[in-house]
N, C-alpha and C. Protein backbone atom coordinates (compact mmCIF):
# COMPACT_ATOMS: atom_id res chain seq x y z
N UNK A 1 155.13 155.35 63.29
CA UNK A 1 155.62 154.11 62.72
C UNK A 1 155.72 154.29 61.21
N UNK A 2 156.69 153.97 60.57
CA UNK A 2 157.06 153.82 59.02
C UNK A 2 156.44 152.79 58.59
N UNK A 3 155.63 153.47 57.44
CA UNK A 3 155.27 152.10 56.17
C UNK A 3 156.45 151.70 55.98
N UNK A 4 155.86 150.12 55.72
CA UNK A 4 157.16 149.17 55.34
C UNK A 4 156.63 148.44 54.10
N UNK A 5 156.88 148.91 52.82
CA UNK A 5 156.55 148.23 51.47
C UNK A 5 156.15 146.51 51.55
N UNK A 6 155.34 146.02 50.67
CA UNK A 6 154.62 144.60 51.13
C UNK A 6 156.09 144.05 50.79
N UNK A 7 156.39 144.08 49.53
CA UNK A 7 158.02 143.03 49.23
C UNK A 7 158.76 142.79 50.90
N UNK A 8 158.81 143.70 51.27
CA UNK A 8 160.28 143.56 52.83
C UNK A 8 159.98 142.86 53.37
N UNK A 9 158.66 142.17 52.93
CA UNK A 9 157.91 140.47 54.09
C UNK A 9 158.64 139.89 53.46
N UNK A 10 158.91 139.73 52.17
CA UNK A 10 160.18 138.58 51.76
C UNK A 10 161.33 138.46 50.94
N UNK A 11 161.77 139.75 51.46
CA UNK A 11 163.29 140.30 51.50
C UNK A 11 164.10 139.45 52.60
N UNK A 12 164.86 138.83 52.04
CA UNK A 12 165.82 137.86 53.12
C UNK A 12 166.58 139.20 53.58
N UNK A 13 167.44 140.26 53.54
CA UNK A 13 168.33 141.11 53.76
C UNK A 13 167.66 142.02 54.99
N UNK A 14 165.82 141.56 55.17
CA UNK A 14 165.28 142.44 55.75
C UNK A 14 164.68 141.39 57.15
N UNK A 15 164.18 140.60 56.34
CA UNK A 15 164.20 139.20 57.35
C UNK A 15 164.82 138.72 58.07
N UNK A 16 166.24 139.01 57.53
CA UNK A 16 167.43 137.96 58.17
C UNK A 16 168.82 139.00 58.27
N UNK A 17 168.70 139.84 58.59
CA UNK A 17 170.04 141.08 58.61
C UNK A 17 171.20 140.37 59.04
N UNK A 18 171.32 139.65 60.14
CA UNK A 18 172.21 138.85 60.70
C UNK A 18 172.90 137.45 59.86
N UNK A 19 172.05 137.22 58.74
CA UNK A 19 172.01 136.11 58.26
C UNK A 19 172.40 134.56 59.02
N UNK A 20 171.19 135.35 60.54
CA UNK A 20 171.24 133.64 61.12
C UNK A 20 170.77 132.72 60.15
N UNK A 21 169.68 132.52 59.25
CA UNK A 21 168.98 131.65 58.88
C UNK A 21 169.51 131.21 57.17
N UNK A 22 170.42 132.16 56.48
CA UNK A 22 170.57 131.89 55.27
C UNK A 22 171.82 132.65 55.34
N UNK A 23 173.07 132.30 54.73
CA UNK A 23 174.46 132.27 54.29
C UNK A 23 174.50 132.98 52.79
N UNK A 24 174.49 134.41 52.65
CA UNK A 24 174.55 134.73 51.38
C UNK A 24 175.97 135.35 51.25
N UNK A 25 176.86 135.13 52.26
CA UNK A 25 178.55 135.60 52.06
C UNK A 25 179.13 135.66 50.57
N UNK A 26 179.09 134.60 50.15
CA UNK A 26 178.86 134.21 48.84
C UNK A 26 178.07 134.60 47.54
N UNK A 27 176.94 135.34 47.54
CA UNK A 27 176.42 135.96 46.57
C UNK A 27 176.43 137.44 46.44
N UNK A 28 175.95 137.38 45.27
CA UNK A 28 176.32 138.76 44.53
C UNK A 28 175.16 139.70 45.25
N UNK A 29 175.14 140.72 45.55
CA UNK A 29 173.97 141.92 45.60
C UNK A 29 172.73 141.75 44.85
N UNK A 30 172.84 141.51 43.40
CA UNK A 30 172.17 141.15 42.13
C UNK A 30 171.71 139.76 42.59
N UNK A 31 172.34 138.96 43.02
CA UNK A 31 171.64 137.65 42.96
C UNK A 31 170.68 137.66 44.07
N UNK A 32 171.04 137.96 45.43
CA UNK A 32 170.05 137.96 46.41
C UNK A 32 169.11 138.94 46.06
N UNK A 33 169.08 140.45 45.53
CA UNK A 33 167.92 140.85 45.20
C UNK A 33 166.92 140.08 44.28
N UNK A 34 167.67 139.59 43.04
CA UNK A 34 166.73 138.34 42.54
C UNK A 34 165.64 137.31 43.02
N UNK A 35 166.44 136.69 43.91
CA UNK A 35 165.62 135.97 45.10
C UNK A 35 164.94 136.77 45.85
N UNK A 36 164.85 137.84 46.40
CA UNK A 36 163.79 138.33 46.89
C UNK A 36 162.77 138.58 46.14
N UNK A 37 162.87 139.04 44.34
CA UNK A 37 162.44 139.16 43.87
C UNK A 37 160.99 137.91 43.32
N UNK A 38 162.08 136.70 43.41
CA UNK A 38 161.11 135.57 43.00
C UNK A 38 160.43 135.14 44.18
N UNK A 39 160.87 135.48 45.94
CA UNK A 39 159.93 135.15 47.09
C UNK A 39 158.74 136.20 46.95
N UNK A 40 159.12 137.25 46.41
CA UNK A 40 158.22 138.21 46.66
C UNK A 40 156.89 137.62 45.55
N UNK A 41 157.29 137.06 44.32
CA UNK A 41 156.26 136.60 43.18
C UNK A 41 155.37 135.44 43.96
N UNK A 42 156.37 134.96 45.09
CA UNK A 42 155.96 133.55 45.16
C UNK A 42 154.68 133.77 46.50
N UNK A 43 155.15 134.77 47.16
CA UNK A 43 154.21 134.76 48.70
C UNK A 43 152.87 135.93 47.51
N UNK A 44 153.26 136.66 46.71
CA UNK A 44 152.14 137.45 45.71
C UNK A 44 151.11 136.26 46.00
N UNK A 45 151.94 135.27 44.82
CA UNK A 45 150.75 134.14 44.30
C UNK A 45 150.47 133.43 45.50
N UNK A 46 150.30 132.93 46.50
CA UNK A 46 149.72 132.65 47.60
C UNK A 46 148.95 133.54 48.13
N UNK A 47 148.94 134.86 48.18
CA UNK A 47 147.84 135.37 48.76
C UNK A 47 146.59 135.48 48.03
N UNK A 48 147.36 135.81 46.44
CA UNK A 48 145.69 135.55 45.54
C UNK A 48 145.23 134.25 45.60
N UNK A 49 146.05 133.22 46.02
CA UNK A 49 145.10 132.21 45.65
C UNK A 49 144.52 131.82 47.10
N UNK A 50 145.17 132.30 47.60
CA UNK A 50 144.39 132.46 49.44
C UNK A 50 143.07 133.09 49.34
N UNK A 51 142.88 134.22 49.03
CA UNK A 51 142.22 135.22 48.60
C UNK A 51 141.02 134.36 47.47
N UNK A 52 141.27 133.94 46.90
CA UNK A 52 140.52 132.88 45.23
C UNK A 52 139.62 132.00 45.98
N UNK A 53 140.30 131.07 47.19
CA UNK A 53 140.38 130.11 47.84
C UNK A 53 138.96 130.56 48.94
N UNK A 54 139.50 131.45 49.71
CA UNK A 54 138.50 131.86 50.47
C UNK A 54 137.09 132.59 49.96
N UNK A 55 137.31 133.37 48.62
CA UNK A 55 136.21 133.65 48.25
C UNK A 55 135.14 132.44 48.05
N UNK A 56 135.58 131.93 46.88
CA UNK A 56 135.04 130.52 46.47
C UNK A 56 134.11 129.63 47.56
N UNK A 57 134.98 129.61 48.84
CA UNK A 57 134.40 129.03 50.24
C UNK A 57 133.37 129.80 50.48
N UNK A 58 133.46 130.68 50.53
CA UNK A 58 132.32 132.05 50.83
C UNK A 58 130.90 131.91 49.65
N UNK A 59 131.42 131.39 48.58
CA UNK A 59 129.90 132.12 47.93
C UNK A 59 129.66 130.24 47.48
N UNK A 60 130.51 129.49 47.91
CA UNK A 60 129.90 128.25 48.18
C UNK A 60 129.08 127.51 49.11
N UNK A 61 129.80 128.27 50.35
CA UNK A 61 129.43 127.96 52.12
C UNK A 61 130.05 126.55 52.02
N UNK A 62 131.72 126.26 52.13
CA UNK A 62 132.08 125.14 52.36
C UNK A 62 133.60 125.66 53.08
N UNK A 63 133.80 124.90 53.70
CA UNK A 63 135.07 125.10 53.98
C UNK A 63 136.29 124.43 53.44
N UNK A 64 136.98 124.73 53.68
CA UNK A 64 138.66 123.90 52.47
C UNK A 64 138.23 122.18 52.72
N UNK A 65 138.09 121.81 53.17
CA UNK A 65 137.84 120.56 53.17
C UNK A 65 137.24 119.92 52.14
N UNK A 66 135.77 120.41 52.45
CA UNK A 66 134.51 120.09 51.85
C UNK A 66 135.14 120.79 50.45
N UNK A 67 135.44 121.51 50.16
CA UNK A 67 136.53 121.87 48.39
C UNK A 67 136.62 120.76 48.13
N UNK A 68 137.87 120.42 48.73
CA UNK A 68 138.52 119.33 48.44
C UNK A 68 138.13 118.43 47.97
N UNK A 69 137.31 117.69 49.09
CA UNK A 69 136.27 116.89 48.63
C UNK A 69 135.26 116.84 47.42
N UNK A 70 135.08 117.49 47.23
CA UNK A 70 134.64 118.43 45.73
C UNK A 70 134.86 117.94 44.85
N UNK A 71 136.50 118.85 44.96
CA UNK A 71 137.30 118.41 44.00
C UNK A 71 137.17 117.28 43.72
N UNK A 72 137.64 116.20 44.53
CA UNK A 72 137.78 115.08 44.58
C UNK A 72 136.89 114.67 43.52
N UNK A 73 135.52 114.06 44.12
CA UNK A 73 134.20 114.19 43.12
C UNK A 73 134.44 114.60 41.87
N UNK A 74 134.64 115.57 41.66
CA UNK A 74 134.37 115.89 40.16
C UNK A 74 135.53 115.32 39.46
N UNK A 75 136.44 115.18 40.04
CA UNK A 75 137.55 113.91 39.08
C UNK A 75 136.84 113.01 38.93
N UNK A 76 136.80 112.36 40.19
CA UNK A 76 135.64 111.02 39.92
C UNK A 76 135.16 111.21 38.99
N UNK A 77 134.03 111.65 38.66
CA UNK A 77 133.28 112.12 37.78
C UNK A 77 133.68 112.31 36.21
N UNK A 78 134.44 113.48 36.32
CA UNK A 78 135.41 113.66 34.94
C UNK A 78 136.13 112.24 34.28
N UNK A 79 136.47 111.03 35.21
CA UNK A 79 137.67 109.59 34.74
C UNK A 79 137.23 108.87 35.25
N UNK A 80 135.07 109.17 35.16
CA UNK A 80 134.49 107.64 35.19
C UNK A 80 134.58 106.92 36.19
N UNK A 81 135.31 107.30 36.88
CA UNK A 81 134.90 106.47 38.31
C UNK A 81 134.59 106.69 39.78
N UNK A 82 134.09 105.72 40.30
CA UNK A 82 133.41 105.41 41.67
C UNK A 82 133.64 106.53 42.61
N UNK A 83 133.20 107.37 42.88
CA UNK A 83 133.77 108.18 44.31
C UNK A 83 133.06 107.60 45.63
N UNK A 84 133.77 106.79 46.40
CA UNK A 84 133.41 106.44 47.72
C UNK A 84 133.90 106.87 48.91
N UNK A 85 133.49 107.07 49.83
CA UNK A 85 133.66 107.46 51.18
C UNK A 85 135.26 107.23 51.58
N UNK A 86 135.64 105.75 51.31
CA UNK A 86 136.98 105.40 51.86
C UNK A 86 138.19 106.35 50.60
N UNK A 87 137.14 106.65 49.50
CA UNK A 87 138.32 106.80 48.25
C UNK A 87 138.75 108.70 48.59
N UNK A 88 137.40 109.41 49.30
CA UNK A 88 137.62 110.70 49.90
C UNK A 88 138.13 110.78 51.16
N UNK A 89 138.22 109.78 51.69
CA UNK A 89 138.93 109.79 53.56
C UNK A 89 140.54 110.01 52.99
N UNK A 90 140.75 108.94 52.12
CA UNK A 90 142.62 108.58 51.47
C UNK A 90 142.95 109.94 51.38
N UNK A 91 142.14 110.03 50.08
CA UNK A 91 142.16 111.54 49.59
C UNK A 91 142.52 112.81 50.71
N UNK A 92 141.42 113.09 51.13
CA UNK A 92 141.95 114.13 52.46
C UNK A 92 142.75 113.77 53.58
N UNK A 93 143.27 112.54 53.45
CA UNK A 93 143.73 112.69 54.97
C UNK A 93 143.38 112.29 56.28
N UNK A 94 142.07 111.91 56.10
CA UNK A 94 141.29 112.07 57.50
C UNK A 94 140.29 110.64 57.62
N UNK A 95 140.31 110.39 58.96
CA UNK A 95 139.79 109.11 59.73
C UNK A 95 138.13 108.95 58.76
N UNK A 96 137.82 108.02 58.81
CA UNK A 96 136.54 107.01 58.76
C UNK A 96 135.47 108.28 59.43
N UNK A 97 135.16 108.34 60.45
CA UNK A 97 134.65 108.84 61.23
C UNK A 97 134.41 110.57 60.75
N UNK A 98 135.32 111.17 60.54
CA UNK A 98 135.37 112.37 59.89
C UNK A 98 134.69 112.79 58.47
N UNK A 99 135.25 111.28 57.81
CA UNK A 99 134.27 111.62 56.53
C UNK A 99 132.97 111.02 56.53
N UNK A 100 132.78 110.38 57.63
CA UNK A 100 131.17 110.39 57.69
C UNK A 100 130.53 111.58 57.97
N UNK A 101 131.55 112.39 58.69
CA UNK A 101 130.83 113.86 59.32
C UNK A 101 130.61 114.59 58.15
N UNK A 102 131.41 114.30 57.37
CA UNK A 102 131.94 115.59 56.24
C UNK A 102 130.54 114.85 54.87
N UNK A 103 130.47 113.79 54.54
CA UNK A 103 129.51 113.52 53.75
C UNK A 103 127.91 114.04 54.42
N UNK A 104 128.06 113.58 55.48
CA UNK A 104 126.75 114.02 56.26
C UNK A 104 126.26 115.69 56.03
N UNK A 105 127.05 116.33 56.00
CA UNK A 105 127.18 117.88 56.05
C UNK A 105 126.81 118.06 54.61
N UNK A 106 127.94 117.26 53.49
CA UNK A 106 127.34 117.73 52.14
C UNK A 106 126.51 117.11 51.73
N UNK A 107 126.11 116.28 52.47
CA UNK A 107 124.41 115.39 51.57
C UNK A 107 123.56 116.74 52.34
N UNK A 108 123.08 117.24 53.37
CA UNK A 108 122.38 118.23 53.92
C UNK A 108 122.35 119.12 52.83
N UNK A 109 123.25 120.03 52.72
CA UNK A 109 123.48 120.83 52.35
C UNK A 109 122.87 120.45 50.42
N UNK A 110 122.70 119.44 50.10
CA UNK A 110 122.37 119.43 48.72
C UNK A 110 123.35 119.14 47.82
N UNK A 111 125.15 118.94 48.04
CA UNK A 111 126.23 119.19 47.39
C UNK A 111 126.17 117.87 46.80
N UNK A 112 126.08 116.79 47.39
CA UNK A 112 126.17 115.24 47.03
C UNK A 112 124.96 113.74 46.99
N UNK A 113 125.21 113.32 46.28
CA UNK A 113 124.02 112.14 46.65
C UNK A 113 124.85 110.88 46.79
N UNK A 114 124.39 110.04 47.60
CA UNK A 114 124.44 108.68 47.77
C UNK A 114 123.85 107.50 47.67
N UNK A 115 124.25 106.89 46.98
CA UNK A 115 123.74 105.46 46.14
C UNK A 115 124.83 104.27 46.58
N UNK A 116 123.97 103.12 46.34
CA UNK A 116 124.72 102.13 46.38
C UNK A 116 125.64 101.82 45.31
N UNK A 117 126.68 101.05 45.72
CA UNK A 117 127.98 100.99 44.48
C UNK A 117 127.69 100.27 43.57
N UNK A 118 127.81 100.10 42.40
CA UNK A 118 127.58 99.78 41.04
C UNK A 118 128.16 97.94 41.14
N UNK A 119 129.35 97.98 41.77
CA UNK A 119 130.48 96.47 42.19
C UNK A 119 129.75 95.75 43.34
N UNK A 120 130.06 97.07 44.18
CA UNK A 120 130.08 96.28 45.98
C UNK A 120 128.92 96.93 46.24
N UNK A 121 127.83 95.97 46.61
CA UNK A 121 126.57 96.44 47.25
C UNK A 121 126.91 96.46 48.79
N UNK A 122 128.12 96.34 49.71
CA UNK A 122 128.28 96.99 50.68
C UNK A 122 129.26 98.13 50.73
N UNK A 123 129.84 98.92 49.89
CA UNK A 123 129.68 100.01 49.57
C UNK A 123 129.07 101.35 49.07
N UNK A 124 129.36 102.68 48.83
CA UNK A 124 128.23 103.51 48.35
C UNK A 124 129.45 104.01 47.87
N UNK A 125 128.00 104.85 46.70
CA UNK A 125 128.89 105.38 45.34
C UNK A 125 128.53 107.10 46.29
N UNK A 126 129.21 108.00 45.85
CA UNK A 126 129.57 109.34 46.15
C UNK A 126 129.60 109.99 45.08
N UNK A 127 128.10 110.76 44.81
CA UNK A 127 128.61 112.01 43.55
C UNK A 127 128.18 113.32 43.93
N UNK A 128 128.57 113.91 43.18
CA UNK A 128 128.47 115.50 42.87
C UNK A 128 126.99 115.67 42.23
N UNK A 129 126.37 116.85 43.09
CA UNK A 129 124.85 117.37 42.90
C UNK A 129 125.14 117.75 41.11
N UNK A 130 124.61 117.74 40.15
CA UNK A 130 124.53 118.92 38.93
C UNK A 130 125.15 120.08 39.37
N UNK A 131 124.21 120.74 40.25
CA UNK A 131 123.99 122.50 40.96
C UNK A 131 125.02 122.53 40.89
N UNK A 132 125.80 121.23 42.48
CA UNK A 132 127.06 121.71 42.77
C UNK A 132 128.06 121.60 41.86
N UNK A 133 128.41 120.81 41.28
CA UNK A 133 129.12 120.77 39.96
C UNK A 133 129.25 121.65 39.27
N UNK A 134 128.10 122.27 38.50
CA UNK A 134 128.07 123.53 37.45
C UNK A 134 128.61 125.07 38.49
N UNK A 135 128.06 124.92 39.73
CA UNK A 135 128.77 126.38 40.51
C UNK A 135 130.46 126.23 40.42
N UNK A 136 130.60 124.66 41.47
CA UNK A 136 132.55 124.67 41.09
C UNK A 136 133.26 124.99 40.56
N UNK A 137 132.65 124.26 39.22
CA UNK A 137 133.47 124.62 37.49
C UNK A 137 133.23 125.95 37.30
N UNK A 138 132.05 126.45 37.38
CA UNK A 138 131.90 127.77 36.76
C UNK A 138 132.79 128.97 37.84
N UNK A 139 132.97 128.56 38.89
CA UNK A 139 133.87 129.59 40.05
C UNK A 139 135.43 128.99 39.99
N UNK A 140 135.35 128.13 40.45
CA UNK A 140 136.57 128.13 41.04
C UNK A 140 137.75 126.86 40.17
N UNK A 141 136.57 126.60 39.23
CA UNK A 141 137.67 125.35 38.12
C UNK A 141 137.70 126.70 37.17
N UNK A 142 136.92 127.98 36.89
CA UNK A 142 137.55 128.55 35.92
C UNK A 142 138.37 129.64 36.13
N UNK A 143 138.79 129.88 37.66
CA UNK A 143 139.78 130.62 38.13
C UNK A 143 141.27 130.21 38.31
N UNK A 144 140.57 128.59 38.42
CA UNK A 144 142.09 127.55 38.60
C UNK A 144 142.91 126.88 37.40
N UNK A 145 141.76 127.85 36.15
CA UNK A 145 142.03 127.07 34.93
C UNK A 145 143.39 128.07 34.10
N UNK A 146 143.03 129.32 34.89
CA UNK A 146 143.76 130.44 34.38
C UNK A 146 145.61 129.88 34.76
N UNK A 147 146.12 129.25 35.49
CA UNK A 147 147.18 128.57 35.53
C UNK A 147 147.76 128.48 34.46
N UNK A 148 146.66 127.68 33.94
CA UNK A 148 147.11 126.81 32.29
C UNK A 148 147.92 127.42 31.78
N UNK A 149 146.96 129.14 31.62
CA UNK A 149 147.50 130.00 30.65
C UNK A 149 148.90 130.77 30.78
N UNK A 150 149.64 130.75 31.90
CA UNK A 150 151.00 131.03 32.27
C UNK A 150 151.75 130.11 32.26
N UNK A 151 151.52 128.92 32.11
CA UNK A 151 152.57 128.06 32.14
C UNK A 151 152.49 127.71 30.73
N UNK A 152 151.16 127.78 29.59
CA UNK A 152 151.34 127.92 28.43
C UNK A 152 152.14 128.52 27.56
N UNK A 153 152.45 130.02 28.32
CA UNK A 153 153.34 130.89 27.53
C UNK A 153 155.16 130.60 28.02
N UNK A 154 155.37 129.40 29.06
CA UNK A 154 156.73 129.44 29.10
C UNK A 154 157.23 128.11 28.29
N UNK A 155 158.46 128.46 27.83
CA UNK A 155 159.32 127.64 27.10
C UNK A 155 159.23 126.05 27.34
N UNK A 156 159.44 124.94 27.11
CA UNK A 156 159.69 123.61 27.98
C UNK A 156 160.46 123.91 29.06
N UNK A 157 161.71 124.45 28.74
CA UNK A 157 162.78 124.41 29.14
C UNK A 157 162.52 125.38 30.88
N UNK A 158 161.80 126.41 30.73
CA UNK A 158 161.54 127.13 31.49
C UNK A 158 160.48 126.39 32.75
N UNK A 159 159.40 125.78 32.28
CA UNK A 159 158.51 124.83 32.61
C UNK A 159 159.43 123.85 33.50
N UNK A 160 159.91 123.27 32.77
CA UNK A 160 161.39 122.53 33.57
C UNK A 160 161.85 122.93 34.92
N UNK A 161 161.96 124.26 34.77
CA UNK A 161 163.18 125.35 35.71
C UNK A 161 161.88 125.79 36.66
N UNK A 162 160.76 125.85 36.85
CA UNK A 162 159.60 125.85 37.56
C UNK A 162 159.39 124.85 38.19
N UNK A 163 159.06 123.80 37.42
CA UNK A 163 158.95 122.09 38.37
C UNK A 163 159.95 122.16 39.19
N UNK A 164 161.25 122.02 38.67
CA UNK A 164 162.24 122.21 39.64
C UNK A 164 162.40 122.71 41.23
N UNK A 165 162.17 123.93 40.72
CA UNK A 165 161.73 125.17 41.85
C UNK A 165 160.55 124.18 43.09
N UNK A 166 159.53 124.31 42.24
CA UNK A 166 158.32 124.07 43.45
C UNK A 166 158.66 122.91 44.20
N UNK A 167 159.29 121.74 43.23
CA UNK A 167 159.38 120.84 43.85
C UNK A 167 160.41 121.01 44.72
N UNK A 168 161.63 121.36 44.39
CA UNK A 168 162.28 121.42 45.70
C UNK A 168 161.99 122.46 46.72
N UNK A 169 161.59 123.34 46.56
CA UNK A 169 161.12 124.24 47.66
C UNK A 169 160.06 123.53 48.17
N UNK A 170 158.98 122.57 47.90
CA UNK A 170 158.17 121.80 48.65
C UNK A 170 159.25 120.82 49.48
N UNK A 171 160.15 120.15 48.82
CA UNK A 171 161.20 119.23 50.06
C UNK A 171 161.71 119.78 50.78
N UNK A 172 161.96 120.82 50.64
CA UNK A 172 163.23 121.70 51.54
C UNK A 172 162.21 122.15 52.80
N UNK A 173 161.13 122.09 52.17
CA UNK A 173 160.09 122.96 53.50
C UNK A 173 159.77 121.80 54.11
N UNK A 174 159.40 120.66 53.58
CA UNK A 174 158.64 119.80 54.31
C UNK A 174 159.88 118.61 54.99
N UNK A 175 160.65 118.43 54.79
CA UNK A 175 161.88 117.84 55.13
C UNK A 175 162.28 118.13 56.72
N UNK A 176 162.26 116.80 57.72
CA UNK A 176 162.31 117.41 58.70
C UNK A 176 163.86 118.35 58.95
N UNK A 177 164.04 119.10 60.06
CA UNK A 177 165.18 120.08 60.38
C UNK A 177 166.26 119.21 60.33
N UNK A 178 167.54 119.98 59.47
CA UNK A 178 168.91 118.95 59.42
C UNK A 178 169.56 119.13 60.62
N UNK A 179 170.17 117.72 61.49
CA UNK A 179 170.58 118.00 62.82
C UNK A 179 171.88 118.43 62.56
């Protein structure tokens, strides 16, 4: 069997020979290698941050969720306000019931404490341990901080031509199939 270089995972010309799935009749040689060029940057940066992502889980012992949730928290935290149970269910996605499971797990575990709400004494306030806080930031808010610094060095204009990009490649993906 022939090595097959990592790029040819997202080489459309290699993906799609037939061009059932994408119509490049129309472009130049130069332009579609381009685009492979920028899928190839783009599936790169997903695996490191796959890779970032899963470590982080690993020397935290949480799973993407419980991140999240995290995350969540430490905004709270960072803009002063309330983190409650219903305000992390919104947040992730997920039923009543689930984030009782999921608080239950990180109060065990030491990650969070629970208090009554400061407003609604039939609510509870939701924070972030110190510990856990200072490990987050120090792992995985200062791996996620490194972002900054590439989008620091591009132009407005370029910055622009990026938003662009993600955002529509997020619609185009998430958009159901055109009949």
């Amino acid at each position: 069997m022939t090595d097959i270089e990592k790029s040819a995972v997202y080489d459309v010309d290699s993906s799609d020979p037939q061009q059932h799935l994408v119509d490049r009749s129309g472009m130049s040689p130069a332009a579609v290698a381009q685009i492979g060029e920028l899928m190839t940057a783009f599936g790169e940066l997903r695996e490191a941050e796959q890779a970032m992502s899963e470590s982080s889980q690993q020397y935290m012992k949480l799973n993407a969720t419980d991140m999240r949730a995290i995350h969540y928290l430490i905004i709270c935290q960072h803009r002063d306000a309330v983190g409650t149970p219903g305000g992390i269910a919104e947040h992730l996605g997920i039923s009543n019931s689930a984030t009782t499971k999921l608080l239950a797990r990180l109060e065990h575990a030491g990650h969070i404490k629970r208090a009554p709400h400061p407003d609604d004494r039939r609510a509870q306030k939701i924070s972030i341990t110190p510990k856990t806080y200072n490990s987050a930031i120090e792992t995985v808010g200062r791996q996620q901080s490194r972002r900054f610094h590439a989008a620091a060095q591009l132009t407005s204009a370029e910055r622009d031509v990026v938003i662009r990009f993600l955002r529509e490649t997020k619609k185009d993906i998430t958009a159901p199939e055109a009949e």
